[in-house]
C-alpha atoms as a PDB file:
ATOM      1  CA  UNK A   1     -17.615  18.152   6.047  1.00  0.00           C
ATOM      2  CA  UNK A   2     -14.482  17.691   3.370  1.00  0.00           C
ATOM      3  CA  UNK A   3     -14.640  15.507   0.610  1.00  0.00           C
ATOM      4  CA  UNK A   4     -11.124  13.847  -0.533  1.00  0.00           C
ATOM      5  CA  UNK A   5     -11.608  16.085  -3.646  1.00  0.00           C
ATOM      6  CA  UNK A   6     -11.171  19.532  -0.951  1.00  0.00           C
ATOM      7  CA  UNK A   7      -7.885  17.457   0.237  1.00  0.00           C
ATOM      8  CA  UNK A   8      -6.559  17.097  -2.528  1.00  0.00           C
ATOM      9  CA  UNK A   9      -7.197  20.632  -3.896  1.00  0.00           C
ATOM     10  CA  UNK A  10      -5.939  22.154  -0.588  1.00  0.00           C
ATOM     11  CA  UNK A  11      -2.930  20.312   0.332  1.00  0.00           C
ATOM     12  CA  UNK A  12      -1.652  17.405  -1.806  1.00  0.00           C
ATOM     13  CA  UNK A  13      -1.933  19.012  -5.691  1.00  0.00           C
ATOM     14  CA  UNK A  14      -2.902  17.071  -8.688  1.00  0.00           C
ATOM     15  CA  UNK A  15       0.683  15.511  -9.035  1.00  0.00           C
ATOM     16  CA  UNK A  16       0.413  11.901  -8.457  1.00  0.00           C
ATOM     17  CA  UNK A  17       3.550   9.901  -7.108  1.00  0.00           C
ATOM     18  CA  UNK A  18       3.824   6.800  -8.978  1.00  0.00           C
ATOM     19  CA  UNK A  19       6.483   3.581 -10.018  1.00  0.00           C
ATOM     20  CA  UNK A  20       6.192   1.037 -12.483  1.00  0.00           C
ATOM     21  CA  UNK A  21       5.463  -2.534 -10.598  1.00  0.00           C
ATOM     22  CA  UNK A  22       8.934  -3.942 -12.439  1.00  0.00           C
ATOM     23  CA  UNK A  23      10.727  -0.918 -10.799  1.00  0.00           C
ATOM     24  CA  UNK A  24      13.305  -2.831  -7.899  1.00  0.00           C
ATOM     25  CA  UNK A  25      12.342  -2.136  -4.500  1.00  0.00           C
ATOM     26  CA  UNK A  26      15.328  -0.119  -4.025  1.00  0.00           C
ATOM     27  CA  UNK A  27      15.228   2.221  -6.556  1.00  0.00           C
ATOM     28  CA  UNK A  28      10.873   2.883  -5.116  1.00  0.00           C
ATOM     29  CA  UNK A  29      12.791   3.527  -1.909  1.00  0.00           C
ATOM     30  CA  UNK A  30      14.547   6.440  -2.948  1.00  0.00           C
ATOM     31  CA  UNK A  31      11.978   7.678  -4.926  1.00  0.00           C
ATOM     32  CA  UNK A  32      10.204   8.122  -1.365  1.00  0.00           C
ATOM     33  CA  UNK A  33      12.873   9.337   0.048  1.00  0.00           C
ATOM     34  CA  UNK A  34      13.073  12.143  -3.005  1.00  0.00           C
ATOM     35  CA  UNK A  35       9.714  12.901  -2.725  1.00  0.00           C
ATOM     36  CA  UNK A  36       8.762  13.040   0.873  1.00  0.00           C
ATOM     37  CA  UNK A  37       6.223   9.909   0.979  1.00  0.00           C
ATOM     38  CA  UNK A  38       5.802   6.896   2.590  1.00  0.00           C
ATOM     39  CA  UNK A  39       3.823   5.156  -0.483  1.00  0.00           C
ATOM     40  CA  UNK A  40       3.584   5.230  -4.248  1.00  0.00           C
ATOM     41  CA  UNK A  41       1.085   4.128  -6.366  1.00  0.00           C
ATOM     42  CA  UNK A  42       2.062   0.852  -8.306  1.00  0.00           C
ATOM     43  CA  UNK A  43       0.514   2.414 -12.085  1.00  0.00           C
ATOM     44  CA  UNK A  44       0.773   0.739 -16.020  1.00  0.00           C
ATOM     45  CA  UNK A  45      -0.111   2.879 -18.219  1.00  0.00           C
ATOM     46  CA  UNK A  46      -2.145   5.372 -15.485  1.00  0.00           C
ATOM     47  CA  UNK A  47      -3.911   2.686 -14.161  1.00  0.00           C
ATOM     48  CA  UNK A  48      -3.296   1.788 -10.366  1.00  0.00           C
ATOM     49  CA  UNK A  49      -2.629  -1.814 -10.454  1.00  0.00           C
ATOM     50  CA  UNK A  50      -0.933  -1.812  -6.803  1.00  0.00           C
ATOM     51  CA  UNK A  51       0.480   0.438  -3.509  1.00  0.00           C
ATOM     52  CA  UNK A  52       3.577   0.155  -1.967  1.00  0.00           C
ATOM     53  CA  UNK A  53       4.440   1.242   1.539  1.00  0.00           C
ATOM     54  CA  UNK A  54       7.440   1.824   3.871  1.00  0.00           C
ATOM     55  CA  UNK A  55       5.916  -0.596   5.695  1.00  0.00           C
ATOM     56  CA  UNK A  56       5.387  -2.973   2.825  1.00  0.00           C
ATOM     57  CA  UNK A  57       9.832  -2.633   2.705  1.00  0.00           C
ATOM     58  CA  UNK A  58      10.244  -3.184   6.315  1.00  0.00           C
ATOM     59  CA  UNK A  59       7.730  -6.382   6.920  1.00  0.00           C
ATOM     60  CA  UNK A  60       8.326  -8.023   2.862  1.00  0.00           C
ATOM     61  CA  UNK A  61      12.063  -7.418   2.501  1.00  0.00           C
ATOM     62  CA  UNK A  62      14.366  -5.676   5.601  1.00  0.00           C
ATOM     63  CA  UNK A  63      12.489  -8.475   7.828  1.00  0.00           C
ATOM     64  CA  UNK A  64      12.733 -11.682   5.234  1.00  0.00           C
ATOM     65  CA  UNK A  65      16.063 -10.800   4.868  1.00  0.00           C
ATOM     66  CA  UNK A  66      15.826  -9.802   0.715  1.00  0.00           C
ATOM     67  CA  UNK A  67      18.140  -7.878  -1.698  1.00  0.00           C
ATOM     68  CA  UNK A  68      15.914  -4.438  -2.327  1.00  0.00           C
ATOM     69  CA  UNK A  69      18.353  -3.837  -5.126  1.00  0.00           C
ATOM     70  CA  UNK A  70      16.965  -7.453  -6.730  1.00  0.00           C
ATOM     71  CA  UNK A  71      13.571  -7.585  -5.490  1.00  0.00           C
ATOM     72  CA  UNK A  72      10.665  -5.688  -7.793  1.00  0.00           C
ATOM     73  CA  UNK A  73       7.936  -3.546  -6.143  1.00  0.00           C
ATOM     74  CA  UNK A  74       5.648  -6.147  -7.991  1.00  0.00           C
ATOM     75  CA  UNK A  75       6.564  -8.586  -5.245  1.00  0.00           C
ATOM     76  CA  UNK A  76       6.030  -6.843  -1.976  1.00  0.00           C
ATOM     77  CA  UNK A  77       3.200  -4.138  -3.278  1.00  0.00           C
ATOM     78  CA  UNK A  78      -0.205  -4.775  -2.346  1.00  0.00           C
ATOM     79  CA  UNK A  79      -2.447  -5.665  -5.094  1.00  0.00           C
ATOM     80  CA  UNK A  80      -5.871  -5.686  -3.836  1.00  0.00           C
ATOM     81  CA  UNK A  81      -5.870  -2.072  -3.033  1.00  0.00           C
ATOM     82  CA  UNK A  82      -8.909   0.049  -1.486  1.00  0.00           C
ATOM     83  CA  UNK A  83      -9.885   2.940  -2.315  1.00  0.00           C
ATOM     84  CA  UNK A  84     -12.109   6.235  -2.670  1.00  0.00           C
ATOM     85  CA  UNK A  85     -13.454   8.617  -5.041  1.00  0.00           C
ATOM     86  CA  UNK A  86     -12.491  12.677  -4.646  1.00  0.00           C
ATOM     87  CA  UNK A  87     -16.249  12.827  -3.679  1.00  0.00           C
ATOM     88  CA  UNK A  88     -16.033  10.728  -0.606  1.00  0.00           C
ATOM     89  CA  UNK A  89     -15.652  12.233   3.059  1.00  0.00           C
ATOM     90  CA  UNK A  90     -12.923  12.614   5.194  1.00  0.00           C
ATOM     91  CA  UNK A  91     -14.920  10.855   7.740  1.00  0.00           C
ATOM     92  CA  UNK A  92     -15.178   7.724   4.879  1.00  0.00           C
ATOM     93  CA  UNK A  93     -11.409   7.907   4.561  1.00  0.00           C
ATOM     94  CA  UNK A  94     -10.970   7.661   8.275  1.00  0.00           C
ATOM     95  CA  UNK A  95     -13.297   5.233   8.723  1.00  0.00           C
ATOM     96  CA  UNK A  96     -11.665   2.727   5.547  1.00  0.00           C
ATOM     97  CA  UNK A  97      -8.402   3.170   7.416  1.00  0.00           C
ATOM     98  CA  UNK A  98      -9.556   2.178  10.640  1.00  0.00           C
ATOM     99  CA  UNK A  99     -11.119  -0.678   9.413  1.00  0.00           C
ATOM    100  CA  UNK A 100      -8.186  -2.115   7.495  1.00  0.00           C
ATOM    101  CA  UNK A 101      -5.234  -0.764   9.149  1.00  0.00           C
ATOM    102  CA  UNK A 102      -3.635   1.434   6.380  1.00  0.00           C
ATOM    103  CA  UNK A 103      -2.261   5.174   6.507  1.00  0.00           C
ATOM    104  CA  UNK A 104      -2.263   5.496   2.242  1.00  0.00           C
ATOM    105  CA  UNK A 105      -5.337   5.595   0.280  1.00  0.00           C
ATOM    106  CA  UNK A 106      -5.179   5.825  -3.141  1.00  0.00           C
ATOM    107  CA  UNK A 107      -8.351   8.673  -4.973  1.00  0.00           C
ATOM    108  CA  UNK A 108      -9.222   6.892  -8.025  1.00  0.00           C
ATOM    109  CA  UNK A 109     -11.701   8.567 -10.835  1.00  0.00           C
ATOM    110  CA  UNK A 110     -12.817   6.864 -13.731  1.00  0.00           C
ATOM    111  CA  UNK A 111     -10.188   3.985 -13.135  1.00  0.00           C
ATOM    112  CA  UNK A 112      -7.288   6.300 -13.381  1.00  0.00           C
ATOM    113  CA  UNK A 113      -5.427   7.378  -9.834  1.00  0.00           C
ATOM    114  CA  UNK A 114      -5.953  11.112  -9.013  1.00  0.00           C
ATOM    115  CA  UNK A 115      -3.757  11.212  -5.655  1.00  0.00           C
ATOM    116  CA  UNK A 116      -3.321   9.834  -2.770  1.00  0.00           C
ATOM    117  CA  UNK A 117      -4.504  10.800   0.901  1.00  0.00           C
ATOM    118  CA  UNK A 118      -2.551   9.961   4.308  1.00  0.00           C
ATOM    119  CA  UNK A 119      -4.319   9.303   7.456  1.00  0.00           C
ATOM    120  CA  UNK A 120      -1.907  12.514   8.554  1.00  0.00           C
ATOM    121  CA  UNK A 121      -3.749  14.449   5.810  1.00  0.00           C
ATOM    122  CA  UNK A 122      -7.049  13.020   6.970  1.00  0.00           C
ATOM    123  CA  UNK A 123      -6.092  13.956  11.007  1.00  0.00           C
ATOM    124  CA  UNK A 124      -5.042  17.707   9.938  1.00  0.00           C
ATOM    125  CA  UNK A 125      -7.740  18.015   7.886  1.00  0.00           C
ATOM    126  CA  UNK A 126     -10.293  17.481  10.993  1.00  0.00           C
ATOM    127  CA  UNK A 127      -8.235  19.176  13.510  1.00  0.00           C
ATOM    128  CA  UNK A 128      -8.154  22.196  11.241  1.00  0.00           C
ATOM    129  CA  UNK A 129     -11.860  22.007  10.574  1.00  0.00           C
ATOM    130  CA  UNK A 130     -12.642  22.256  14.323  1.00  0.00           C
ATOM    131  CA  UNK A 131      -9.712  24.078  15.515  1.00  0.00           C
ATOM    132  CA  UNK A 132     -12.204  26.696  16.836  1.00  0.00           C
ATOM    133  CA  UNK A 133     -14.010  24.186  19.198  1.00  0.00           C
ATOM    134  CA  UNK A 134     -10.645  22.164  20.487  1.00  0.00           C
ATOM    135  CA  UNK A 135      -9.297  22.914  24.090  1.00  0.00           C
ATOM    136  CA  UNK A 136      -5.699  23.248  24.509  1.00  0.00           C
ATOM    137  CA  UNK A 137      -4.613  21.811  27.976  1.00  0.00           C
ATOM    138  CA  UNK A 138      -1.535  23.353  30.292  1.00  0.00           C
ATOM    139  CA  UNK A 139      -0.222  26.063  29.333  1.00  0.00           C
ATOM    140  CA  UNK A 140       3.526  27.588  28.533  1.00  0.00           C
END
């Protein structure tokens, strides 16, 4: 079974997609966009303090109606964030995002974030892992 530290090693890298929590919505939004994400860590100074979320933007600002280009990623990110080591399991992941109905889960070590896995990361992960055993129905 994968750990979150074989995740991160095989398919995210050790570069960690971050914003400042003063950064405005808006300008989080393209940096998203840029890199390919749907969340960022929310750091100060390496420490995570927060996660922010595409859907964090559409149920916090499109849907209240507010100005991303005035609002700060302080106010919509979440603050009380969950997460796992790079020695936890895939299955642990899985499990955390079932239970609280997330698809980003920041890897912390020592306080400090390390990554960040996606429950797409997480599904891939297991399909490729028992690839070998899956049956593929129809045909072409």
């Amino acid at each position: 079974m994968h750990t979150v530290a074989d995740l991160l090693d095989q398919r995210k890298g050790e570069q960690v997609v971050w914003v400042d929590p003063l950064a405005c919505v808006y300008d989080a939004l393209k940096l998203m966009n840029e890199r390919n994400v749907g969340a960022l860590l929310v750091q100060i100074d390496d420490y995570l303090v927060g996660i922010v979320s595409e859907r964090d933007y559409v149920r916090k600002v499109i849907l209240d109606t507010h100005d991303a280009k005035k609002l700060k990623v302080s106010e919509i990110m979440t603050r009380d964030v969950i997460t796992v080591t790079p020695e936890d399991t895939v299955v642990t992941c899985i499990n955390l995002m079932k239970q609280h109905h997330f698809r980003h889960l920041p890897v912390v070590e020592a306080g400090k974030a390390v990554g960040i896995v996606s429950l797409r990361d997480l599904f891939l992960d297991v399909i490729e892992e028992n690839i070998d055993t899956l049956t593929v129905v129809g045909g072409a």
